[in-house]
PDB file of N, CA and C in Angstrom:
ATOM      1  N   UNK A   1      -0.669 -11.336  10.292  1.00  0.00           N
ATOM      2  CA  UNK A   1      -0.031 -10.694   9.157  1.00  0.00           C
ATOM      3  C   UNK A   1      -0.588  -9.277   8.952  1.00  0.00           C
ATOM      4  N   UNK A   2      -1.964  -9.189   9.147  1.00  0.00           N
ATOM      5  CA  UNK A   2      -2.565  -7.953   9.365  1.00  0.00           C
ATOM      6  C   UNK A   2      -1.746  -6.620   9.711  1.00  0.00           C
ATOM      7  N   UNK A   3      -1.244  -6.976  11.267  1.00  0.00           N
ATOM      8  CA  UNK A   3      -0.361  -6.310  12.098  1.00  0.00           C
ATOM      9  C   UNK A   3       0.787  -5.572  10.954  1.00  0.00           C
ATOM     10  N   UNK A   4       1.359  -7.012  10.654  1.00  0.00           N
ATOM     11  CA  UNK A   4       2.676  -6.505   9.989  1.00  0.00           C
ATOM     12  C   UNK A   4       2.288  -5.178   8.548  1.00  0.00           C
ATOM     13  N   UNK A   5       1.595  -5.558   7.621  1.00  0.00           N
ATOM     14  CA  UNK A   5       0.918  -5.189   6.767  1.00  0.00           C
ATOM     15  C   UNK A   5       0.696  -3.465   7.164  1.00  0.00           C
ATOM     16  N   UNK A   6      -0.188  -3.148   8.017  1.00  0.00           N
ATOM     17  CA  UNK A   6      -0.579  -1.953   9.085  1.00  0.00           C
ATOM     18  C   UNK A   6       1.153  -1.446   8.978  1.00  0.00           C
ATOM     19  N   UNK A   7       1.824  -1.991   9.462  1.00  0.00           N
ATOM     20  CA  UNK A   7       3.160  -1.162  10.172  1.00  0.00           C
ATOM     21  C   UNK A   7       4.064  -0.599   8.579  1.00  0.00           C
ATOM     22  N   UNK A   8       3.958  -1.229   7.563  1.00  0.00           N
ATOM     23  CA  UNK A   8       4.409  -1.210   6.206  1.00  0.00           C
ATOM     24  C   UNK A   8       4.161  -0.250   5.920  1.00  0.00           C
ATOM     25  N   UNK A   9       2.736   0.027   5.767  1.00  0.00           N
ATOM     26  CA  UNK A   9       1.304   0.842   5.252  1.00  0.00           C
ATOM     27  C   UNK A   9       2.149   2.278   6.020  1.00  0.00           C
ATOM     28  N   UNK A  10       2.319   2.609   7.279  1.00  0.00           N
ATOM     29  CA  UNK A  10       2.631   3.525   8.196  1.00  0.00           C
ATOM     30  C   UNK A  10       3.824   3.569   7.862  1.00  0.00           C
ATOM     31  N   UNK A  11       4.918   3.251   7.484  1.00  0.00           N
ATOM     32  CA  UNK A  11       5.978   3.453   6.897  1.00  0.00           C
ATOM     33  C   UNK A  11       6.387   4.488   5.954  1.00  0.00           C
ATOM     34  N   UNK A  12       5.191   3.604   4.721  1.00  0.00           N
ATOM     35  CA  UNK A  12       5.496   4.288   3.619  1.00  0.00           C
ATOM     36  C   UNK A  12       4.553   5.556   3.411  1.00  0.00           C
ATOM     37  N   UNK A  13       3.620   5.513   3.864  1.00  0.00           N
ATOM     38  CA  UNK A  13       2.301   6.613   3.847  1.00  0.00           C
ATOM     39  C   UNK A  13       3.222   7.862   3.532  1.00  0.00           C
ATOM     40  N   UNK A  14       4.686   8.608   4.484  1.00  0.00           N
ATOM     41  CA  UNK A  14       4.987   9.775   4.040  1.00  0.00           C
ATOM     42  C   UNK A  14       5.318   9.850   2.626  1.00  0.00           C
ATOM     43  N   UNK A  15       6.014   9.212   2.428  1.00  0.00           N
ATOM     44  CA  UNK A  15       6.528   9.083   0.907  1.00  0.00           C
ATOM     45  C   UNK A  15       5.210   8.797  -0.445  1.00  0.00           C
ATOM     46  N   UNK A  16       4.405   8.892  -0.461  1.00  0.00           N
ATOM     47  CA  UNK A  16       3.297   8.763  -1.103  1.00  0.00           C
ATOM     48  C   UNK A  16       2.592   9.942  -1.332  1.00  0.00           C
ATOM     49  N   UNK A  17       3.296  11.225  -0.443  1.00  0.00           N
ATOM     50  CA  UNK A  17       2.793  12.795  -0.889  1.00  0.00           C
ATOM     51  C   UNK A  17       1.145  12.443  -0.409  1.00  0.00           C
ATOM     52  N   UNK A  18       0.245  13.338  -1.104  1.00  0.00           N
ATOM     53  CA  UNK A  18      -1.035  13.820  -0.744  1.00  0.00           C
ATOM     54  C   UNK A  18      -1.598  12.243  -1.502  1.00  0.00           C
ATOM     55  N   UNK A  19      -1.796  11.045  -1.903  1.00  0.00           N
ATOM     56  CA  UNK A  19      -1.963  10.028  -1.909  1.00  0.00           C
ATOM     57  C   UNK A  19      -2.657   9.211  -0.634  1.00  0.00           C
ATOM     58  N   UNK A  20      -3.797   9.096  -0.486  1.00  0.00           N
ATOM     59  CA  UNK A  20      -4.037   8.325   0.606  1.00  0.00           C
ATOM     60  C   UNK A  20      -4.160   6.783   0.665  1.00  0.00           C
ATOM     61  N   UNK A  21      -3.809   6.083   1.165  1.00  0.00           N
ATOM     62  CA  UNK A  21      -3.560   4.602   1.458  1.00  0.00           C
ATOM     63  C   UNK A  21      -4.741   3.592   2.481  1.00  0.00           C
ATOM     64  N   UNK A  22      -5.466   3.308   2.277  1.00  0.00           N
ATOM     65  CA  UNK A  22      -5.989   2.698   3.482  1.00  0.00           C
ATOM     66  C   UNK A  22      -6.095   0.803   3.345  1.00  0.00           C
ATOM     67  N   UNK A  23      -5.565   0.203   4.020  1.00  0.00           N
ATOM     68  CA  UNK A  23      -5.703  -1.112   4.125  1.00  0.00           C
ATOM     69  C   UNK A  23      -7.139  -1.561   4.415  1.00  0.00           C
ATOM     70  N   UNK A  24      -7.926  -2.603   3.568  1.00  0.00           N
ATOM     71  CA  UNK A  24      -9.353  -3.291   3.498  1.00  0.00           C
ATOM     72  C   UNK A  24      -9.205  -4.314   3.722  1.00  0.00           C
ATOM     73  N   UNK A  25      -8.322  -5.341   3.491  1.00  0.00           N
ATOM     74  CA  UNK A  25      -7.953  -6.951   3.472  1.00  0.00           C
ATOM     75  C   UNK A  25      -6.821  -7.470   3.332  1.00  0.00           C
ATOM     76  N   UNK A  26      -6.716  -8.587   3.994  1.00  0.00           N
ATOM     77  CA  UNK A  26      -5.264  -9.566   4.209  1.00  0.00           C
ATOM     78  C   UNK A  26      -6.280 -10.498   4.033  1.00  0.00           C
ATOM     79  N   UNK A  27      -5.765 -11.044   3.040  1.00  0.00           N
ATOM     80  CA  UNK A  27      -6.034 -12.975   2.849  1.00  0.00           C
ATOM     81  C   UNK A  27      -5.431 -13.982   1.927  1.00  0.00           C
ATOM     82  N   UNK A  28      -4.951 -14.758   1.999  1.00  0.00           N
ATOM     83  CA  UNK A  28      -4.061 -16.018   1.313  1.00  0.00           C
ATOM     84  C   UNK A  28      -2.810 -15.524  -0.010  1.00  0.00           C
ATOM     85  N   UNK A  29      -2.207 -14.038   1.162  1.00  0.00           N
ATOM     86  CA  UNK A  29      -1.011 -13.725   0.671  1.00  0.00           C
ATOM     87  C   UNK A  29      -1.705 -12.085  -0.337  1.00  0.00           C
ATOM     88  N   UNK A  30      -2.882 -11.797  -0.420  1.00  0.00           N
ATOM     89  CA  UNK A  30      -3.219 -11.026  -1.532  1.00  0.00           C
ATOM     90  C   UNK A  30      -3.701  -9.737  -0.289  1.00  0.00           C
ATOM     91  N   UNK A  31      -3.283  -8.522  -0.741  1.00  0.00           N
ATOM     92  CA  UNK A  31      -3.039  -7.091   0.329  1.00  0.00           C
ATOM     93  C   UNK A  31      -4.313  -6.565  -0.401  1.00  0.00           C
ATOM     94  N   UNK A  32      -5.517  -6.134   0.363  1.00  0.00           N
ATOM     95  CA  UNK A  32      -6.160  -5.114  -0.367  1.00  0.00           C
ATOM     96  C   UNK A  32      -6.296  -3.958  -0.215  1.00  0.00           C
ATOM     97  N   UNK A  33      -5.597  -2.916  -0.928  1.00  0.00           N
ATOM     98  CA  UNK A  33      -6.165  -1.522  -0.379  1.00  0.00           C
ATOM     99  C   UNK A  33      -6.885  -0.675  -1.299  1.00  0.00           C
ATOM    100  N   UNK A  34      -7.218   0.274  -0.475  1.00  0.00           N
ATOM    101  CA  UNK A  34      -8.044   1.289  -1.261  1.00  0.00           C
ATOM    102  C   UNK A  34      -6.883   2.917  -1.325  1.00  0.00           C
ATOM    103  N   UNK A  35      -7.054   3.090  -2.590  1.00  0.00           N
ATOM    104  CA  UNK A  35      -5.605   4.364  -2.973  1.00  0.00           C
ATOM    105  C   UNK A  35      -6.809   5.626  -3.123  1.00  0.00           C
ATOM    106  N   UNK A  36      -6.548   6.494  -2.537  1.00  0.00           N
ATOM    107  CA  UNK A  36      -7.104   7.516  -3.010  1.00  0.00           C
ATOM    108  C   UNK A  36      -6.063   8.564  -3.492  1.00  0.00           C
ATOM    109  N   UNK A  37      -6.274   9.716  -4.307  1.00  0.00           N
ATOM    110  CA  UNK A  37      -5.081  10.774  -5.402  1.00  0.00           C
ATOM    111  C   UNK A  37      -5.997  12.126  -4.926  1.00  0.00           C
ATOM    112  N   UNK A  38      -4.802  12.483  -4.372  1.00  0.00           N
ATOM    113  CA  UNK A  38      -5.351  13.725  -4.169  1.00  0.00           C
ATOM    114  C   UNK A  38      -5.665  15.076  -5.272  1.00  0.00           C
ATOM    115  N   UNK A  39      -5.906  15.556  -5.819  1.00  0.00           N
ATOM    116  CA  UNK A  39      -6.205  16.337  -6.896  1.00  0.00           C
ATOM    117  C   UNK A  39      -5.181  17.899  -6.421  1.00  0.00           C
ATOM    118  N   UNK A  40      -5.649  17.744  -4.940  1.00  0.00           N
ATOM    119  CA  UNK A  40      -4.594  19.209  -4.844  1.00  0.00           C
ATOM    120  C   UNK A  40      -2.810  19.326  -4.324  1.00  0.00           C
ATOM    121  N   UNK A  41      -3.131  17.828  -3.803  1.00  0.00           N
ATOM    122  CA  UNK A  41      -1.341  17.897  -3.437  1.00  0.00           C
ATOM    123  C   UNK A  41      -0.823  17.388  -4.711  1.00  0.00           C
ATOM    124  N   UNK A  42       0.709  17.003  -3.968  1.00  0.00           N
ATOM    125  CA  UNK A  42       1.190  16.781  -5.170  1.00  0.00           C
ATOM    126  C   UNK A  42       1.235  15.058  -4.537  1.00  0.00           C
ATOM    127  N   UNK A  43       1.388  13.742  -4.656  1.00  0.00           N
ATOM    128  CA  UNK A  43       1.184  12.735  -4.590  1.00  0.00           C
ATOM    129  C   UNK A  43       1.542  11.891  -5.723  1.00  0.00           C
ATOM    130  N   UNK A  44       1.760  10.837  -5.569  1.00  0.00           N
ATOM    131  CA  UNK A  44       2.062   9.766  -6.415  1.00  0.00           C
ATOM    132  C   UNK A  44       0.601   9.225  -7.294  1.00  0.00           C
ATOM    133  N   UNK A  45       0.795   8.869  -8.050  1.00  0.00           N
ATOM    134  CA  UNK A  45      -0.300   7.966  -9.311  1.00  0.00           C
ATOM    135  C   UNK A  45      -0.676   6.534  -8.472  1.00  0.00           C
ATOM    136  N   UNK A  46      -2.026   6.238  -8.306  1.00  0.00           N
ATOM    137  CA  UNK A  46      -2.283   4.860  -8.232  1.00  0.00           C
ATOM    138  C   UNK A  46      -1.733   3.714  -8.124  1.00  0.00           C
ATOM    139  N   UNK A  47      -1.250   3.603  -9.511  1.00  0.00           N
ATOM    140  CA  UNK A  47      -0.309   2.549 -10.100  1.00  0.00           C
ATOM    141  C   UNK A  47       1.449   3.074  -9.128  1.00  0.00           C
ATOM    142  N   UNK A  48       1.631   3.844  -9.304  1.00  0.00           N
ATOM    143  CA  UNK A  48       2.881   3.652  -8.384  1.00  0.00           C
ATOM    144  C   UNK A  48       2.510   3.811  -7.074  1.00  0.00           C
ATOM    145  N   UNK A  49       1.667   4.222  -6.523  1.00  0.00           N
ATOM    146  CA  UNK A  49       1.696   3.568  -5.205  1.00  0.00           C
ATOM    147  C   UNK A  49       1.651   1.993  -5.101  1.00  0.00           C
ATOM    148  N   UNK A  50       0.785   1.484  -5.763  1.00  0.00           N
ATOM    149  CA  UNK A  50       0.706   0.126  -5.583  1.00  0.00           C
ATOM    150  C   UNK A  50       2.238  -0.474  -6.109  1.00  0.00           C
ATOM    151  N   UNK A  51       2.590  -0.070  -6.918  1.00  0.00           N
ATOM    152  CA  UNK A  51       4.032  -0.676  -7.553  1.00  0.00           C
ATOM    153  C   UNK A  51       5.124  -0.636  -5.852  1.00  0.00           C
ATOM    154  N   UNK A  52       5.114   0.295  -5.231  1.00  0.00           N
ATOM    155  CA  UNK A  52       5.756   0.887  -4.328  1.00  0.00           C
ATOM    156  C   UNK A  52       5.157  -0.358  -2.953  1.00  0.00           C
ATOM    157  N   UNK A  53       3.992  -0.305  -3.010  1.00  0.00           N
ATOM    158  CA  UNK A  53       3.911  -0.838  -1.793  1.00  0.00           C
ATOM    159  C   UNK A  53       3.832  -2.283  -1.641  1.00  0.00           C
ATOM    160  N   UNK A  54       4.302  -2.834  -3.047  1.00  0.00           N
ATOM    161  CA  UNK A  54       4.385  -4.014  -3.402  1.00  0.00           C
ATOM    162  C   UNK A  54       5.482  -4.573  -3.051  1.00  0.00           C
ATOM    163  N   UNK A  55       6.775  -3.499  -3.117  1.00  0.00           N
ATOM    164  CA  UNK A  55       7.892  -3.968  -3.471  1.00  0.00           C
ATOM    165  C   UNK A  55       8.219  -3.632  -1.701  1.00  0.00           C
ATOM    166  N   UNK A  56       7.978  -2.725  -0.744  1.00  0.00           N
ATOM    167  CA  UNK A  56       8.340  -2.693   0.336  1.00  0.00           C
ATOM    168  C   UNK A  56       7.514  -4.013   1.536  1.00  0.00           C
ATOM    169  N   UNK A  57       6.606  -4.621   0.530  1.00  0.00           N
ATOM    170  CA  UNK A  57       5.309  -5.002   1.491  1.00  0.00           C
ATOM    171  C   UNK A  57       6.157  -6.199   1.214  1.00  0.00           C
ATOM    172  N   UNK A  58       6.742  -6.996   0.014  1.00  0.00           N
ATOM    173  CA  UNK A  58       7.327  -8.431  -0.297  1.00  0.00           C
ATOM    174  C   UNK A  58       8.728  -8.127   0.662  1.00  0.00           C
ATOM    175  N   UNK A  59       9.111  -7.260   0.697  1.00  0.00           N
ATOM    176  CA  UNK A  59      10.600  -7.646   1.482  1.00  0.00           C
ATOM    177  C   UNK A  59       9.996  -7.599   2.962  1.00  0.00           C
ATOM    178  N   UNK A  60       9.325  -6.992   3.734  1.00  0.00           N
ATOM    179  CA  UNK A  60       9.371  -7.143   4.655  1.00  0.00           C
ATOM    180  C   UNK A  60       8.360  -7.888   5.220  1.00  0.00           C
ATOM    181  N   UNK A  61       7.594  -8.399   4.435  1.00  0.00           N
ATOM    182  CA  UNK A  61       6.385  -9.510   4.708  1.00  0.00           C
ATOM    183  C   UNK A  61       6.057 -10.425   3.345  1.00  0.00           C
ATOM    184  N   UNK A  62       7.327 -11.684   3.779  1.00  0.00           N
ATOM    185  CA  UNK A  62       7.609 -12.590   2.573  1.00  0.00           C
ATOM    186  C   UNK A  62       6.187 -13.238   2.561  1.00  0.00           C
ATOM    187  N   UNK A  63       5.531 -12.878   3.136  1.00  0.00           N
ATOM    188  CA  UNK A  63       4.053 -13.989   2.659  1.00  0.00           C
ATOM    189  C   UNK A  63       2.872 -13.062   2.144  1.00  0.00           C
ATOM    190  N   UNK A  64       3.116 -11.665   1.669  1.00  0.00           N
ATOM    191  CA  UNK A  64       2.191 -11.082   0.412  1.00  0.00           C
ATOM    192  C   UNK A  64       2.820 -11.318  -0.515  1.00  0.00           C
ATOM    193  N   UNK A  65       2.369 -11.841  -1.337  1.00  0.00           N
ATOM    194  CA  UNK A  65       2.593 -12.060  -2.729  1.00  0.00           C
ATOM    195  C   UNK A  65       1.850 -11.227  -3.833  1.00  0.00           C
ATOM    196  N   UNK A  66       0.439 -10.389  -3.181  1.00  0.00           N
ATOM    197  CA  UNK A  66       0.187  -9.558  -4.584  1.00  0.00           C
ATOM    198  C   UNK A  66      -0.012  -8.501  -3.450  1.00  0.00           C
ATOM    199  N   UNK A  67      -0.421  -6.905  -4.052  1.00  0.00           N
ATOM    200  CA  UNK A  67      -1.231  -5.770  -3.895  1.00  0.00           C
ATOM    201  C   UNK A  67      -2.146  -5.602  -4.684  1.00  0.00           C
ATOM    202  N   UNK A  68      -3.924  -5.533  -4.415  1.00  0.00           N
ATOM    203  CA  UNK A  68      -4.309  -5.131  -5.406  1.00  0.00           C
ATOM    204  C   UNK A  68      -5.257  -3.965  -5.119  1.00  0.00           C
ATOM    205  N   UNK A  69      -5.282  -3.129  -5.544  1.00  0.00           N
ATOM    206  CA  UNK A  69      -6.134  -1.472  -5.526  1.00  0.00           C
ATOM    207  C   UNK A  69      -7.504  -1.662  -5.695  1.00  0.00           C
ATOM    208  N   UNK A  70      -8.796  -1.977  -4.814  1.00  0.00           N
ATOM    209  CA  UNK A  70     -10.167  -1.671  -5.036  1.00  0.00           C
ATOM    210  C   UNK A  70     -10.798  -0.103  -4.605  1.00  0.00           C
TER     211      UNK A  70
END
């Protein structure tokens, strides 16, 4: 699931502006990443990245069920 997760992540990364994304964990359906906000681009908020990568990560990998931001 890892795999799949990775290819999502690389998907959406353009659309997330100066926002950085990095995947930490896959385990029993729960995605962990780490969001970083860039201060000088322009980029998306935290919370909507995660809102965002929630909603592309459940359609195309029916077995995450959460995202959560550490």
């Amino acid at each position: 699931m890892r795999e799949k997760v990775e290819a999502v992540l690389s998907k959406i990364r353009p659309a997330l502006g100066g926002t950085s994304v990095s995947l930490v964990d896959v385990s029993n359906g729960v995605v962990r990443v780490e969001i970083s906000v860039s201060s000088c681009a322009a980029g998306v908020s935290k919370e909507m990245a995660v809102e965002l990568l929630e909603e592309e990560l459940e359609e195309e990998v029916p077995e995450v069920k959460e995202v959560v931001a550490v």
